[in-house]
N, C-alpha and C. Protein backbone atom coordinates (compact mmCIF):
# COMPACT_ATOMS: atom_id res chain seq x y z
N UNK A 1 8.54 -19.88 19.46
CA UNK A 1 8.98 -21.24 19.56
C UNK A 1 8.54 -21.81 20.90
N UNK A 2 8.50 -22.69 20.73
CA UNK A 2 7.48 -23.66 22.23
C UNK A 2 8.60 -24.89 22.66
N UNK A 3 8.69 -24.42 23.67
CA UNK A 3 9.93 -25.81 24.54
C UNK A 3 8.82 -26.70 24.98
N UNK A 4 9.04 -27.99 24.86
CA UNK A 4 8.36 -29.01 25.62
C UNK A 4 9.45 -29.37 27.14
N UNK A 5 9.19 -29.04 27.91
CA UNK A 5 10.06 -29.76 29.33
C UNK A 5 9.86 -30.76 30.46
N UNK A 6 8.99 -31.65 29.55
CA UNK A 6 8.39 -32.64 30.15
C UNK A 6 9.47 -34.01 30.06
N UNK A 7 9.57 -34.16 28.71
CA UNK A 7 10.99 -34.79 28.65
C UNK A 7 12.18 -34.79 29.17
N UNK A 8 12.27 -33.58 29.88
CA UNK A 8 13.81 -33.48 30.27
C UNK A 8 13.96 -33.87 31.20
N UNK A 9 14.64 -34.75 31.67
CA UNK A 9 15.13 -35.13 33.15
C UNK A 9 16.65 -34.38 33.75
N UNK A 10 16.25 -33.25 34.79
CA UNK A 10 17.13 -32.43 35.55
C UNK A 10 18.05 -33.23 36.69
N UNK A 11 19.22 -32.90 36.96
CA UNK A 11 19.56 -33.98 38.08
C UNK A 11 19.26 -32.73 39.21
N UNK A 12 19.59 -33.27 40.36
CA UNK A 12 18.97 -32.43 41.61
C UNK A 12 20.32 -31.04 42.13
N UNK A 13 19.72 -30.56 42.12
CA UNK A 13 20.47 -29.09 42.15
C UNK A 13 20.65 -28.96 43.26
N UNK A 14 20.59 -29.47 44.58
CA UNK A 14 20.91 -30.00 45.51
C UNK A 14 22.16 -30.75 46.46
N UNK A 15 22.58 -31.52 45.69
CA UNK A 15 24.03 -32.19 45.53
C UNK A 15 24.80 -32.24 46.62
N UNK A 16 24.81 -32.82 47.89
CA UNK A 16 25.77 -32.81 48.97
C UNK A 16 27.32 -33.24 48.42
N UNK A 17 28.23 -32.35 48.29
CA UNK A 17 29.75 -32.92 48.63
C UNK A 17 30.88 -31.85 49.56
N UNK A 18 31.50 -32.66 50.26
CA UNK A 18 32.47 -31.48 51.03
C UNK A 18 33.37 -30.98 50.24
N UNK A 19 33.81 -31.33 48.88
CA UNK A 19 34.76 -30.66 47.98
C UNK A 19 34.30 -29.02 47.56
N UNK A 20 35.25 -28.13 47.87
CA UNK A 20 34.83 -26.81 47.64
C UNK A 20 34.75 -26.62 46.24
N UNK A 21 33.64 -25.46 45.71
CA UNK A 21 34.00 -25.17 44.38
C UNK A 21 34.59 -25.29 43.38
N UNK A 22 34.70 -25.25 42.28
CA UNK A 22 35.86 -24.88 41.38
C UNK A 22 35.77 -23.28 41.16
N UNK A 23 35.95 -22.39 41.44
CA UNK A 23 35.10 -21.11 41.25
C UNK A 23 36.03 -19.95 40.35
N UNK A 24 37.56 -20.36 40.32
CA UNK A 24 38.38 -19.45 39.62
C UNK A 24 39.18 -19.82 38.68
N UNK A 25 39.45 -19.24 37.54
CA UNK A 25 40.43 -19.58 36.46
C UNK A 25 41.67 -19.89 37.04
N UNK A 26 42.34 -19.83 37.90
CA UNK A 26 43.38 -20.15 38.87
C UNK A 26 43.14 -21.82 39.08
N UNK A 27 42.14 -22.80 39.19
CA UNK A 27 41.44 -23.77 39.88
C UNK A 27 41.52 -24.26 38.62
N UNK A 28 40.96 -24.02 37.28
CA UNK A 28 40.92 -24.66 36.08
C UNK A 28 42.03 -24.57 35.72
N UNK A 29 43.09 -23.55 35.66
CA UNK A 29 44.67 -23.65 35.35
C UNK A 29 45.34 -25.01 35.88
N UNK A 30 45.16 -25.03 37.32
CA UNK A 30 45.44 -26.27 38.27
C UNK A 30 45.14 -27.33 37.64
N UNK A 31 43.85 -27.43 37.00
CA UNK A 31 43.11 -28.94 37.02
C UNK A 31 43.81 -29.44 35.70
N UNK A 32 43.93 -28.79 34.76
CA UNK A 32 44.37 -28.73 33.41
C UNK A 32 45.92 -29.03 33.67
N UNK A 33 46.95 -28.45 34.52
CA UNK A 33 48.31 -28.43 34.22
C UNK A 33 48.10 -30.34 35.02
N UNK A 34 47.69 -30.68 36.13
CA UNK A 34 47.89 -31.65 36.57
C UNK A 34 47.56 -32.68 35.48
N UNK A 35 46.26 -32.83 34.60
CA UNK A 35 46.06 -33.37 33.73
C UNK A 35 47.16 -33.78 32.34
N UNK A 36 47.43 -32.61 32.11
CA UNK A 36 48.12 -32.38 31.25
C UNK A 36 50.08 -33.16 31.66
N UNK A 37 50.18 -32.87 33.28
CA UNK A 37 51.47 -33.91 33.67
C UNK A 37 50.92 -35.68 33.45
N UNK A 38 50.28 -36.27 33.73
CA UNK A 38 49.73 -37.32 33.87
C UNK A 38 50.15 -37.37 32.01
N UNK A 39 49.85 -36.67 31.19
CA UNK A 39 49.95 -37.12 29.67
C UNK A 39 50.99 -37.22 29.66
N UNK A 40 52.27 -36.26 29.88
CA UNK A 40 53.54 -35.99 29.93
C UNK A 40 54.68 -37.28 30.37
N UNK A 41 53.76 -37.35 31.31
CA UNK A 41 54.81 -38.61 32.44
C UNK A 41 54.17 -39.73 31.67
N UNK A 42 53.18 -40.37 31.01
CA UNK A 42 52.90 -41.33 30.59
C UNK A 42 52.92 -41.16 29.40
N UNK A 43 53.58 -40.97 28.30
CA UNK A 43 53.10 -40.31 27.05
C UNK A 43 53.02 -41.80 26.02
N UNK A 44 53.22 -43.17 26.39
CA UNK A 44 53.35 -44.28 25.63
C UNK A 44 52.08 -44.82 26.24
N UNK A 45 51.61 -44.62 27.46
CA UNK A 45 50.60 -45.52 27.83
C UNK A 45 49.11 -44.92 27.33
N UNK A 46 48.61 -46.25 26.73
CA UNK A 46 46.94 -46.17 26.78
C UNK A 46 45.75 -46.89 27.75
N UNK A 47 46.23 -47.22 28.49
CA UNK A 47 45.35 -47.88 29.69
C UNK A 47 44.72 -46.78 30.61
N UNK A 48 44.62 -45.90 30.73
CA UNK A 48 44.32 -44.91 31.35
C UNK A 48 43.35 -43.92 30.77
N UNK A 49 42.88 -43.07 32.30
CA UNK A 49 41.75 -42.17 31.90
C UNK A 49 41.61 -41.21 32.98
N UNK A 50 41.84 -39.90 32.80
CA UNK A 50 42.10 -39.20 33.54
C UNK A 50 40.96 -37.67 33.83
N UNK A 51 40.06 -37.18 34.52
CA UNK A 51 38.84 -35.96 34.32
C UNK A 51 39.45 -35.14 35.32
N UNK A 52 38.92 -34.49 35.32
CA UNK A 52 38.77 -33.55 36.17
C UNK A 52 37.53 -32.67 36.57
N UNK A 53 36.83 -32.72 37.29
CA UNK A 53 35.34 -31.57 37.72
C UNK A 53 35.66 -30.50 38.95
């Protein structure tokens, strides 16, 4: 099978930010339970939008 990778546009692997890693299932537990309060405490509202990276 033959990839063409001319098409693909990569973003830069490079990336300056001072935010550390996400690097442990401990960090995704975190990101998820905070997310998951934000649903909790708002559970009638739809105006909102909430990620996490």
């Amino acid at each position: 099978m033959e990839y063409v990778t001319e098409d693909v546009i990569f973003p830069a692997s490079d990336l300056l930010s001072n935010e550390p890693p996400m690097e442990t299932y401990l960090h995704l537990q975190q990101m998820i339970l905070l997310l998951k309060c934000l649903e909790w405490y708002w559970p009638d509202q739809q105006d909102f939008f909430a990620a996490g990276n």
